[in-house]
Protein backbone atom coordinates (compact mmCIF):
# COMPACT_ATOMS: atom_id res chain seq x y z
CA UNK A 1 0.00 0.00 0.00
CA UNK A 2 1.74 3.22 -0.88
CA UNK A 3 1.44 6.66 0.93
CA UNK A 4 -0.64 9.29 -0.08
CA UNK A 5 1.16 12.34 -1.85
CA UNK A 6 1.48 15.12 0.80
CA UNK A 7 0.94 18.54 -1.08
CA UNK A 8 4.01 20.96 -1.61
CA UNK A 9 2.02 23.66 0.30
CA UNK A 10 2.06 21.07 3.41
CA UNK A 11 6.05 20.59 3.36
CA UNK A 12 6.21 24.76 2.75
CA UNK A 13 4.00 25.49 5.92
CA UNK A 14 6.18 23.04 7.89
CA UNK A 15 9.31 24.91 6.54
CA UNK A 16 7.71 28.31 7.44
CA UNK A 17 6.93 26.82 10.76
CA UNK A 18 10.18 25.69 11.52
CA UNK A 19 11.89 29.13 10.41
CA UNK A 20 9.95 30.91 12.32
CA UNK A 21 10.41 28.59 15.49
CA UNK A 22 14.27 28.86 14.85
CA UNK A 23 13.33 32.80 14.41
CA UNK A 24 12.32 33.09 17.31
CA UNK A 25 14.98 30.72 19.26
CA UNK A 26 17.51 33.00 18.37
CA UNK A 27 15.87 35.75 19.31
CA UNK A 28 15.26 34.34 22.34
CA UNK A 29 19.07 33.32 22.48
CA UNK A 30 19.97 36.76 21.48
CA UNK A 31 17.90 38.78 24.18
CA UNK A 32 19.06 36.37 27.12
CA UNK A 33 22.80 37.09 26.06
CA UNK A 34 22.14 40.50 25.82
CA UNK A 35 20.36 40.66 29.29
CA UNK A 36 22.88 38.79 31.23
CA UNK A 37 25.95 41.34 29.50
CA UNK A 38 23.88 44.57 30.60
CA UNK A 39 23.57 42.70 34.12
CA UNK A 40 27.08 41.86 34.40
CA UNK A 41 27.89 45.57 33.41
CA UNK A 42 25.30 47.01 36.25
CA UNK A 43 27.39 44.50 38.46
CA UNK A 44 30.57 46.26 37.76
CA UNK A 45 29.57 49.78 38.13
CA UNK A 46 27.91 48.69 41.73
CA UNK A 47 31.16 46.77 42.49
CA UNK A 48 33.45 49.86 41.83
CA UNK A 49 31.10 52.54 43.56
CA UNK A 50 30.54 50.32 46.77
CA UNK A 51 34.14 49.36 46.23
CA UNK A 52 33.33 45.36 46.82
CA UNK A 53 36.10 43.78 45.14
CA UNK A 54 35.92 46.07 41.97
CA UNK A 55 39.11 44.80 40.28
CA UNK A 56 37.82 41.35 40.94
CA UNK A 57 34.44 41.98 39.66
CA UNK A 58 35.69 43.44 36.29
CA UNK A 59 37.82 40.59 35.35
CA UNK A 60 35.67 38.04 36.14
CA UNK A 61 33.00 39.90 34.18
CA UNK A 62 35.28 41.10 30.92
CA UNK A 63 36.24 37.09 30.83
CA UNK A 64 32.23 36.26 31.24
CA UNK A 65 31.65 38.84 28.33
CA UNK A 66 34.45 37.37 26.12
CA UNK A 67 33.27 33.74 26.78
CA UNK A 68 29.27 34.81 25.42
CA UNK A 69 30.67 36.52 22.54
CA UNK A 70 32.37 33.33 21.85
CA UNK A 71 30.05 30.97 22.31
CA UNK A 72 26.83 33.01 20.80
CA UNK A 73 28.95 35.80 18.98
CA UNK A 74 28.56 33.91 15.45
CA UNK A 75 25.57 35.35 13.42
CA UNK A 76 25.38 38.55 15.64
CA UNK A 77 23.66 42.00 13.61
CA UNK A 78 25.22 45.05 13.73
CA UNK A 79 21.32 46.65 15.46
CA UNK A 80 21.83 43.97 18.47
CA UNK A 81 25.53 44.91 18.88
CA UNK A 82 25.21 48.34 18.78
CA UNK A 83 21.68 48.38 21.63
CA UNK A 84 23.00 46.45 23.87
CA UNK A 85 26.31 48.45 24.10
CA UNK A 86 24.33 51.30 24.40
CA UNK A 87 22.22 49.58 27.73
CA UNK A 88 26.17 48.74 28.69
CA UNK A 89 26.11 52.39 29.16
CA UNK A 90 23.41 53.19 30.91
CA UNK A 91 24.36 52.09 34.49
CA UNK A 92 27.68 54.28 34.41
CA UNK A 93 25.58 57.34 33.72
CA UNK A 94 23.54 56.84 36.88
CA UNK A 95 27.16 57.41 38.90
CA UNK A 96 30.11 59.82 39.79
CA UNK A 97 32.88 58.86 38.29
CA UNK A 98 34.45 56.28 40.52
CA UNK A 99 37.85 55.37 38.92
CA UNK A 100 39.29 58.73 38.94
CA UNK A 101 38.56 62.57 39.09
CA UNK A 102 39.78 62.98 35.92
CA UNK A 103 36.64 64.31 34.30
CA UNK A 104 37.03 67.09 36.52
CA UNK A 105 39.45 68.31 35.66
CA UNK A 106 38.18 68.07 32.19
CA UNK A 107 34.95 70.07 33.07
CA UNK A 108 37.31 72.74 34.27
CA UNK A 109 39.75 72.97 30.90
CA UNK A 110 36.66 73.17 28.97
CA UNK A 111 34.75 76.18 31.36
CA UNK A 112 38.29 78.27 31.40
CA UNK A 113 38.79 78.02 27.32
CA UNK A 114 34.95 79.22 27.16
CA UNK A 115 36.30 81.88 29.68
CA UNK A 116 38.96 83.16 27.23
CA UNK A 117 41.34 81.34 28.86
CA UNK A 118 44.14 78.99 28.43
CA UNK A 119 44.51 76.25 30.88
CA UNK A 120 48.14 75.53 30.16
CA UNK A 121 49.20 79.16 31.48
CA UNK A 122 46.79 78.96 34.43
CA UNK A 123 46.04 76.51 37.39
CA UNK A 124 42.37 75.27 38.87
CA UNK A 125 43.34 77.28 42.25
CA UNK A 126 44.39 80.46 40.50
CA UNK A 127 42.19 83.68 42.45
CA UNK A 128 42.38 85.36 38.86
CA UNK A 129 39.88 82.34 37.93
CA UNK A 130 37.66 82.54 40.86
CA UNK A 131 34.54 83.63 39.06
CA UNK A 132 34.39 80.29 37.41
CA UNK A 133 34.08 77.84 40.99
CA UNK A 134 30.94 76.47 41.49
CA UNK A 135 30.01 73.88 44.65
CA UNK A 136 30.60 70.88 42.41
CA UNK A 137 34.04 71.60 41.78
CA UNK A 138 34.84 74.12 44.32
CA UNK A 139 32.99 72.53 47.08
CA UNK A 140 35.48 73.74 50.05
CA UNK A 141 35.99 76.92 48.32
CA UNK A 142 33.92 79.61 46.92
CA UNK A 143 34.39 83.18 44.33
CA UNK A 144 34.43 85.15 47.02
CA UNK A 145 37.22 83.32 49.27
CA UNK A 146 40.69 83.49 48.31
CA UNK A 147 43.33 80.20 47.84
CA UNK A 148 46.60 82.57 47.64
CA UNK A 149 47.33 81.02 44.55
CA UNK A 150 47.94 83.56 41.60
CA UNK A 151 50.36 82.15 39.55
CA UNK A 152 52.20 79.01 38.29
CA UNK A 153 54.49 77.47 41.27
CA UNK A 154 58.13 77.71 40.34
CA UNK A 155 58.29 73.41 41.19
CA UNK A 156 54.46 72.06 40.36
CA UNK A 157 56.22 68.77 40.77
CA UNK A 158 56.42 69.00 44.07
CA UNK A 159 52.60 69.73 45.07
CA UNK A 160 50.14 67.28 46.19
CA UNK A 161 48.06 65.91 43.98
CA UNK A 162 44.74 66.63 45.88
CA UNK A 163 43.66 69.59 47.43
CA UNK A 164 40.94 69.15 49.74
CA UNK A 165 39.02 72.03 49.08
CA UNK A 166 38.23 70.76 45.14
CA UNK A 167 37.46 67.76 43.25
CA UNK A 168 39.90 68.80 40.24
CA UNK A 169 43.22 66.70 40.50
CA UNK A 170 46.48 68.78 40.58
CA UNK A 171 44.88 71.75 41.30
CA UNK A 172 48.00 73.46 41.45
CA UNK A 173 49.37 72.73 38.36
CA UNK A 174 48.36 73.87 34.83
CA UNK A 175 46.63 70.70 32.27
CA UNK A 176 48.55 68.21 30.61
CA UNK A 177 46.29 67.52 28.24
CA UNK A 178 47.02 68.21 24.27
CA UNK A 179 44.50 70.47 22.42
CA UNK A 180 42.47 68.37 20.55
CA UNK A 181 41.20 66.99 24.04
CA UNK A 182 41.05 70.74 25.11
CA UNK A 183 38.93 71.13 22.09
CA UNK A 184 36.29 68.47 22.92
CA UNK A 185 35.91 69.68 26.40
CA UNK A 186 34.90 72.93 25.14
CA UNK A 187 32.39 71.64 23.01
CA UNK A 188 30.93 69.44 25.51
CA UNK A 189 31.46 72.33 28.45
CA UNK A 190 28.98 74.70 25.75
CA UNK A 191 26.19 72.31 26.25
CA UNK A 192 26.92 71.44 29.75
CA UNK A 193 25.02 73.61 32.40
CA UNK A 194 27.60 74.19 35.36
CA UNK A 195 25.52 72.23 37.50
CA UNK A 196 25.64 69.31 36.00
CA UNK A 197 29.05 68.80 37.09
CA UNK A 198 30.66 66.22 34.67
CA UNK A 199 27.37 64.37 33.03
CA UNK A 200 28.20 66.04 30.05
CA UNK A 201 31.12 64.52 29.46
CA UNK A 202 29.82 61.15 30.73
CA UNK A 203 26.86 61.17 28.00
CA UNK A 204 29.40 62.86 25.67
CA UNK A 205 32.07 59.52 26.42
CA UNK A 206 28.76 57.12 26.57
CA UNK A 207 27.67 58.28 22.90
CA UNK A 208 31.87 58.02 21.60
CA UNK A 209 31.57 54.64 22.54
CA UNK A 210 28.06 53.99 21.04
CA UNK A 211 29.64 54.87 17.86
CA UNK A 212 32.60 53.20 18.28
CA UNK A 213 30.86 50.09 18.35
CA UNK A 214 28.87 50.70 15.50
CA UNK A 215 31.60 51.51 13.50
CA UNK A 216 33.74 48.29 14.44
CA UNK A 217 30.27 46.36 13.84
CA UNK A 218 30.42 47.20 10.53
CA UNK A 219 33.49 45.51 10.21
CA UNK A 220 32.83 42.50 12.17
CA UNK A 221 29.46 42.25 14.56
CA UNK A 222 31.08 39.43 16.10
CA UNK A 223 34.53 40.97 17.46
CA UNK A 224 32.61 44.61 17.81
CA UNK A 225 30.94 43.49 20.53
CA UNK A 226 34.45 42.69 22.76
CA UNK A 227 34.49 46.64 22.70
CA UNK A 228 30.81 47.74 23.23
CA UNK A 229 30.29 45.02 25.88
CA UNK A 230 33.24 45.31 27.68
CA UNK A 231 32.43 46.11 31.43
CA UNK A 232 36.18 48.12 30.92
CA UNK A 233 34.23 50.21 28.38
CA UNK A 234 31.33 50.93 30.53
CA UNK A 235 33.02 52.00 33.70
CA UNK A 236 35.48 53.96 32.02
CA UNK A 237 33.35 55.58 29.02
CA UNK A 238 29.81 56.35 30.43
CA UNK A 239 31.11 56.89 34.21
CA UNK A 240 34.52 57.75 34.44
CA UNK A 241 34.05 59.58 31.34
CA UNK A 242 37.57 59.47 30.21
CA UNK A 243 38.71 60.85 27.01
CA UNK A 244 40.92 58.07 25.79
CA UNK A 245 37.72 56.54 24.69
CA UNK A 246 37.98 59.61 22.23
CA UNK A 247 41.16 58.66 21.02
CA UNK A 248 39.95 55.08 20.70
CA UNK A 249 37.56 56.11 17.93
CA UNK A 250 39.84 58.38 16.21
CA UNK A 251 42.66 55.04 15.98
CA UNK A 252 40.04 52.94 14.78
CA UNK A 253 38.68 55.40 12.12
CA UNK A 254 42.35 55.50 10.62
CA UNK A 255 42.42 52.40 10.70
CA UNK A 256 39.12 51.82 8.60
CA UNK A 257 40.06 54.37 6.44
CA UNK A 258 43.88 54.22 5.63
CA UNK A 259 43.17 51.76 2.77
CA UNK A 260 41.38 53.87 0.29
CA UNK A 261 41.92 57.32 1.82
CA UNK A 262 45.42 57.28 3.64
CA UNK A 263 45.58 61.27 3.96
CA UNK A 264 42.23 61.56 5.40
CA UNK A 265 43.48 57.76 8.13
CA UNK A 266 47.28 60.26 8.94
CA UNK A 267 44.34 62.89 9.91
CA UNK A 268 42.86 61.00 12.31
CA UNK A 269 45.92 59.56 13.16
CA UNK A 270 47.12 63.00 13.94
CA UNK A 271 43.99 64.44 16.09
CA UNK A 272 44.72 60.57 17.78
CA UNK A 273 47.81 61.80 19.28
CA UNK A 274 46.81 65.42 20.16
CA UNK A 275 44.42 63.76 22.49
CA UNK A 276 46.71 61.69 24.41
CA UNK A 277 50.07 61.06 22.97
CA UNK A 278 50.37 57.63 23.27
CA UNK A 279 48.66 56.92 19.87
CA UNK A 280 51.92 58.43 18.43
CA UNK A 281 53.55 55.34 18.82
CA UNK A 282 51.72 53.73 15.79
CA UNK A 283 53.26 55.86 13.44
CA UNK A 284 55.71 52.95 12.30
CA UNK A 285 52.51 51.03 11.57
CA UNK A 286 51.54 53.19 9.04
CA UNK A 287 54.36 53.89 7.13
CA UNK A 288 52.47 53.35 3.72
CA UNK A 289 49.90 55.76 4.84
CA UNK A 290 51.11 59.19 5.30
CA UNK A 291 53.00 59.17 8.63
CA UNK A 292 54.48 62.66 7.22
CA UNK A 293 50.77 64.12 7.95
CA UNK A 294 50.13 62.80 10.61
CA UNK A 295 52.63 64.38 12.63
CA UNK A 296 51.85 67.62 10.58
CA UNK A 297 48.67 67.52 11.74
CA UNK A 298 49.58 66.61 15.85
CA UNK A 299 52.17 69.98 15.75
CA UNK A 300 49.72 71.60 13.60
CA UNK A 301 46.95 71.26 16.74
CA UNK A 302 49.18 72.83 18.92
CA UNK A 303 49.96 76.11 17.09
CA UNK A 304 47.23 78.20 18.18
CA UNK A 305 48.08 77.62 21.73
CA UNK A 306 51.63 78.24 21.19
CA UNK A 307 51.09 81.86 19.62
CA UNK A 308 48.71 82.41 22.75
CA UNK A 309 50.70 81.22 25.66
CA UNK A 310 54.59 80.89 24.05
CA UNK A 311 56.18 77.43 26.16
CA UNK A 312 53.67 77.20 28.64
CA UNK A 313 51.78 75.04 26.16
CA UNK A 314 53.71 71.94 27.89
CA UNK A 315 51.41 72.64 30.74
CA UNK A 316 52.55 70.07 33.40
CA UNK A 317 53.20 67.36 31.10
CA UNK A 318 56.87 67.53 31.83
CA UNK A 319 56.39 67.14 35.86
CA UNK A 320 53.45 64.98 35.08
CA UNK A 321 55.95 62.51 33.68
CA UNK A 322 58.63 63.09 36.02
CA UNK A 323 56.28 62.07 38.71
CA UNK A 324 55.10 59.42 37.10
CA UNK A 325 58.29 57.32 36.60
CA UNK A 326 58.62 57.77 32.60
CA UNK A 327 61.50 60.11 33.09
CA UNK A 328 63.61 57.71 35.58
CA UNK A 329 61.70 54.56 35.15
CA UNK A 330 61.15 54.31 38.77
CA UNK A 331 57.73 52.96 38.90
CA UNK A 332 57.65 52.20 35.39
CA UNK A 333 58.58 48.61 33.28
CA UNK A 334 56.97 46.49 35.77
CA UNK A 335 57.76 43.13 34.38
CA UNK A 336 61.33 44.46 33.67
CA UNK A 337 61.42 45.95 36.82
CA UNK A 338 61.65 42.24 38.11
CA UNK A 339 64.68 41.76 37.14
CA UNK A 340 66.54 44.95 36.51
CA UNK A 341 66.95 48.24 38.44
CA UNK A 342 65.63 51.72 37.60
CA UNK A 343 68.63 52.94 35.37
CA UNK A 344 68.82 49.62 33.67
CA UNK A 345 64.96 49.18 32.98
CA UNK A 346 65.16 52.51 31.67
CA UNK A 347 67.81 51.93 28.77
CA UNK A 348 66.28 48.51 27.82
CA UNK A 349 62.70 50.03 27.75
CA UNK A 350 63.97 52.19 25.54
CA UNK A 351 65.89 49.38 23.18
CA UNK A 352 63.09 47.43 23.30
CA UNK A 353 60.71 50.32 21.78
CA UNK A 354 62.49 51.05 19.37
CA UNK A 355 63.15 47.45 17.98
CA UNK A 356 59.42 47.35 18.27
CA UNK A 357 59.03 50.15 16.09
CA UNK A 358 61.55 48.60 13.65
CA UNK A 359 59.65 45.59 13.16
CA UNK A 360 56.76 47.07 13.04
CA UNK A 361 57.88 49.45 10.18
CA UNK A 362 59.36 46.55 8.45
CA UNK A 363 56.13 44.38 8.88
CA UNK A 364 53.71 47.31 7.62
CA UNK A 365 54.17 46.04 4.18
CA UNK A 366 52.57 42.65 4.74
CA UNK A 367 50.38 42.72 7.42
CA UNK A 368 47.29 43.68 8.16
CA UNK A 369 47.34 47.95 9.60
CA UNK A 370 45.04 46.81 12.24
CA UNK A 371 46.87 43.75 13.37
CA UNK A 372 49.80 45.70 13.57
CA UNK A 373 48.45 48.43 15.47
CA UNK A 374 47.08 45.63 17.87
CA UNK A 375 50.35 44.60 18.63
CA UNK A 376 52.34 47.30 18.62
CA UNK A 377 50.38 48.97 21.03
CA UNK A 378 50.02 46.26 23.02
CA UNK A 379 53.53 45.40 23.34
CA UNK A 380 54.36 49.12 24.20
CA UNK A 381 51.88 49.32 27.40
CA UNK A 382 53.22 45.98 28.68
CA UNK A 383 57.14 47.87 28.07
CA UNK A 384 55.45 50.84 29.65
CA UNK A 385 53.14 49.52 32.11
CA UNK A 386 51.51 52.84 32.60
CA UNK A 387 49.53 53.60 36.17
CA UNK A 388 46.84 54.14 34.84
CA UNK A 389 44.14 50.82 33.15
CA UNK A 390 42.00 52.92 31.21
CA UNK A 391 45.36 54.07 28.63
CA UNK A 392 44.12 50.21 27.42
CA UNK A 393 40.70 51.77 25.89
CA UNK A 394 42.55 51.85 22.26
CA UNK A 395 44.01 48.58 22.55
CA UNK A 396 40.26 47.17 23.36
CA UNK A 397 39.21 48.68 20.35
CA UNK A 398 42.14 47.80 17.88
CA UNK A 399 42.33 43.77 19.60
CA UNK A 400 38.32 44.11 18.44
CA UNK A 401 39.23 45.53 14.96
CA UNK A 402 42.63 42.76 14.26
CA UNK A 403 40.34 39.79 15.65
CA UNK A 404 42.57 39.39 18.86
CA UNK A 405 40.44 38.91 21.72
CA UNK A 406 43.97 38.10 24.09
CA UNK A 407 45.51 41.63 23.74
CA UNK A 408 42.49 42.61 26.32
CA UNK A 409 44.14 40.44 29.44
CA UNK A 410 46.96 43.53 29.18
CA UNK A 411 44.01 46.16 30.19
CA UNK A 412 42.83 43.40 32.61
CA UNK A 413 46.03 43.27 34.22
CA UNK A 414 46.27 46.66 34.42
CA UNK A 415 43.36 46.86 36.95
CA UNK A 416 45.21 44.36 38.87
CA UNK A 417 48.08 46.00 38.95
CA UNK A 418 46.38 49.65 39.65
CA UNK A 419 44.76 48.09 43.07
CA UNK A 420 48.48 46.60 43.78
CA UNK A 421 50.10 50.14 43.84
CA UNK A 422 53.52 50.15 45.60
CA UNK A 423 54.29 46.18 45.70
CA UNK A 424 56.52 46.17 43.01
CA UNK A 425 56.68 42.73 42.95
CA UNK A 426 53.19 41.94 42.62
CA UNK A 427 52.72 44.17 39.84
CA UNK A 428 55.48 42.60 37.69
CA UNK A 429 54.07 39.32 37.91
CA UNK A 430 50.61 40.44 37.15
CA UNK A 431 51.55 42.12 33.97
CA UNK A 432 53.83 39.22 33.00
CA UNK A 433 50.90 37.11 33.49
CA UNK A 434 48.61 39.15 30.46
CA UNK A 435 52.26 38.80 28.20
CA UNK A 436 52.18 34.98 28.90
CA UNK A 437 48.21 34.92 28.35
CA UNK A 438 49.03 36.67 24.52
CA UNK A 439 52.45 34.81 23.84
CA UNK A 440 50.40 31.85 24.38
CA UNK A 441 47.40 32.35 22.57
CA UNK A 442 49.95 34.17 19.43
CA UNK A 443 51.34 30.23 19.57
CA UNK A 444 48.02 28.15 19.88
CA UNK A 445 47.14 30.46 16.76
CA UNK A 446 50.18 29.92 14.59
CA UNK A 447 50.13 26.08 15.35
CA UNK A 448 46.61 25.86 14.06
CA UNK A 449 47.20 28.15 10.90
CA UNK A 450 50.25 25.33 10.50
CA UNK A 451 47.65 22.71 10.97
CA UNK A 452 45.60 23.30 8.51
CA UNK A 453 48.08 23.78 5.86
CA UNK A 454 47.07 28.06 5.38
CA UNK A 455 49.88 30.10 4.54
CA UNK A 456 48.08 33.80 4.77
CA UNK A 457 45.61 34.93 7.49
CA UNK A 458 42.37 35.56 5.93
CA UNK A 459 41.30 38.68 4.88
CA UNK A 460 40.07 41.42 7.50
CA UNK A 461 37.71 43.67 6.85
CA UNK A 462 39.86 47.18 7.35
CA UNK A 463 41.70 46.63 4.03
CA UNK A 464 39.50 48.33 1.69
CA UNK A 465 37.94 45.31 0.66
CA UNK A 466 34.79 44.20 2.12
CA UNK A 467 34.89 40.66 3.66
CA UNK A 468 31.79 38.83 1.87
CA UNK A 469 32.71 35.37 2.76
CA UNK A 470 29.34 35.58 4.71
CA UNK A 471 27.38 36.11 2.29
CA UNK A 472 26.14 33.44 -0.58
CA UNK A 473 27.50 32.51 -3.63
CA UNK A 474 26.61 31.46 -7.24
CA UNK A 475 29.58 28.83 -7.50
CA UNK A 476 28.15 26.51 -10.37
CA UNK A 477 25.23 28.42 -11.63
CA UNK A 478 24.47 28.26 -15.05
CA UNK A 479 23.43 31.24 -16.91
């Protein structure tokens, strides 16, 4: 006895059915992930502004993020990607910033160049400023009363670095920070009422890193989500509000755009490093793209300061680094610092840079600008090992953009090694403990590649040529 015929329309409601179960599985899928990463991210902020284990509570939660992304990263849109990083942001908005009183500072610079001002030939304290205190940053001093401050101190070096009677770090001392970060805290201090103290900048930094994520989501949904997700991003962007999330976008747009329009990528290379210098050191990197203008355009920035305040356009930067270790290596080159002293760390740090900068000069012409970037930047923080975790926001973004989720243990370590200030020791090992985290993954990958018999990494998508491997093919039509 043979079975009836089942009409085609049958079998095509049963596919429709089944697509639209699977439809809505993923969305399901999709919204959980996305839940639990906005979750993990309120976590974090709570963490850091009850103070319960912050550090902890960030790691474990940037490795959480990175193991979702992993797992359910693979057919990710660029609309998911880009709302949930913008729910990341949300919790850091609803705080002070916790990790530092930086974006005080940067509500001041901004308030005294609206002023007519120049904040590299005047300090926060200054009585010739006094008009522009207000509670929130002036809370133990007001117009009217008088600090006895009038000029620049002859040694800023050797001030404090808080002053009780104001929230603005190194009130004493004029800003380090280059103009094109002057620039955008004017802007956001024009929209800013004075009362807000420094939400402006916080929705300014939250909406940077919205964008940010959109733009590396165009590249790769997948790997743009490492950097909108990130717990780093949301403490440090939407709360902490600090502007090296600014220079994060600017890498990653010359990056993007140094294939087809390599004056417009030295540009943005340029404004990069006239927001905090360290983006300077990818110039090797991108040695086919107009390193010539992007310097022009970093000393360009700086000229109309220079014709309005002569040398004083250094600001503090000089003590700044002096204090910091850069200039002695003191508290610098913690995983040299394990081995060598202060005079010798200092001379190898400095060998080591520049063979970095060699190789990746000589390696420019074969690899991929955003790998390159990745580790060249990379390598130079764990030389450097800078105080401060949140110099790592670029290197989130670039490991994001070159497909190398390992590069963000060195930010990770960085927290680790921030809440282990003053054991030397301790802070070696932790940062030697990221570099063994990406030597080892850099050799897991190259065995693999090996493996499987590739000789060239594929294709990424910053390289002028879109990556369509996604998408369908006609292999064997017929026409």
């Amino acid at each position: 006895m043979t079975r009836p015929a089942i009409p085609n329309f049958v079998h095509g409601s049963v596919k429709f059915r089944r697509r639209k179960w699977s439809n809505g599985a993923q969305s399901r899928r999709y919204i959980g992930v996305g839940g639990a990463v906005v979750a993990l991210a309120v976590v974090v902020v709570g963490a850091a502004a009850r103070q319960w284990w912050p550090d902890v509570v960030l790691v474990v939660g940037t490795v959480v993020v990175g193991v979702l992304v992993w797992r359910f990263g693979r057919g990710l849109g660029v609309g998911v990607v880009v709302v949930v990083a913008g729910l990341c942001q949300v919790p850091g908005l609803t705080q002070a910033p916790i990790t530092s009183t930086d974006a005080y500072r940067y509500v001041w610079d901004g308030r005294v160049q609206l002023s007519g001002h120049s904040p590299y030939g005047y300090v926060p304290l200054d009585d010739r400023l006094a008009q522009l205190r207000d509670p929130v940053l002036f809370p133990g001093l007001s117009p009217d009363q008088r600090s006895g401050v009038t000029s620049i101190p002859d040694d800023p070096a050797q001030l404090p670095v808080d002053d009780a009677r104001t929230r603005i770090n190194r009130p004493g001392v004029p800003t380090i920070y280059p103009p094109v970060a002057e620039a955008y805290f004017t802007v956001v201090a024009l929209f800013t009422p004075w009362s807000a103290g420094t939400l402006g900048l916080q929705l300014a930094a939250a909406l940077i890193a919205i964008a940010l994520t959109w733009l590396l989501a165009v590249q790769n949904p997948r790997w743009a989500a490492l950097w909108g997700w990130s717990p780093i991003v949301a403490l440090e962007a939407s709360n902490a509000a600090h502007v090296d999330v600014l220079a994060a976008l600017l890498i990653t747009a010359a990056v993007v755009t140094a294939a087809r329009r390599p004056k417009l990528a030295a540009v943005l290379l340029g404004a990069a490093g006239s927001v905090k210098l360290l983006p300077l050191l990818l110039l090797p990197a991108f040695r086919r793209h107009r390193p010539l203008v992007a310097l022009g355009t970093f000393i360009a920035s700086y000229l109309p300061h220079v014709l309005a305040v002569g040398a004083l356009v250094l600001g503090f930067l000089p003590g700044y680094l002096n204090q910091e270790g850069f200039e002695d290596g003191s508290s610098r080159s913690a995983i040299l610092a394990l081995l060598l002293p202060p005079e010798a760390r200092q001379v190898v740090a400095a060998v080591l840079a520049l063979a970095l900068a060699a190789l990746a000069f000589h390696r420019a012409r074969r690899d991929p600008l955003a790998l390159t970037c990745c580790w060249l930047y990379g390598a130079a923080l764990l030389i450097a090992t800078p105080t401060y975790p949140w110099y790592g926001l670029p290197l989130i973004a670039l490991a994001a953009l070159a497909s190398r989720p390992e590069w963000i243990a060195v930010p990770l370590a960085s927290y680790l090694a921030y809440a282990s200030f003053g054991h030397d020791t301790r802070q070696g090992l932790i940062h030697l403990a990221a570099a063994v985290v990406v030597a080892g993954a850099l050799t897991i990958r190259h065995q693999l590649v090996a493996k499987s018999g590739l000789t060239a990494p594929p294709l990424p998508a910053n390289t002028g040529e879109r990556d369509e491997s996604h998408r369908p093919r006609n292999l064997g039509r017929l026409r």
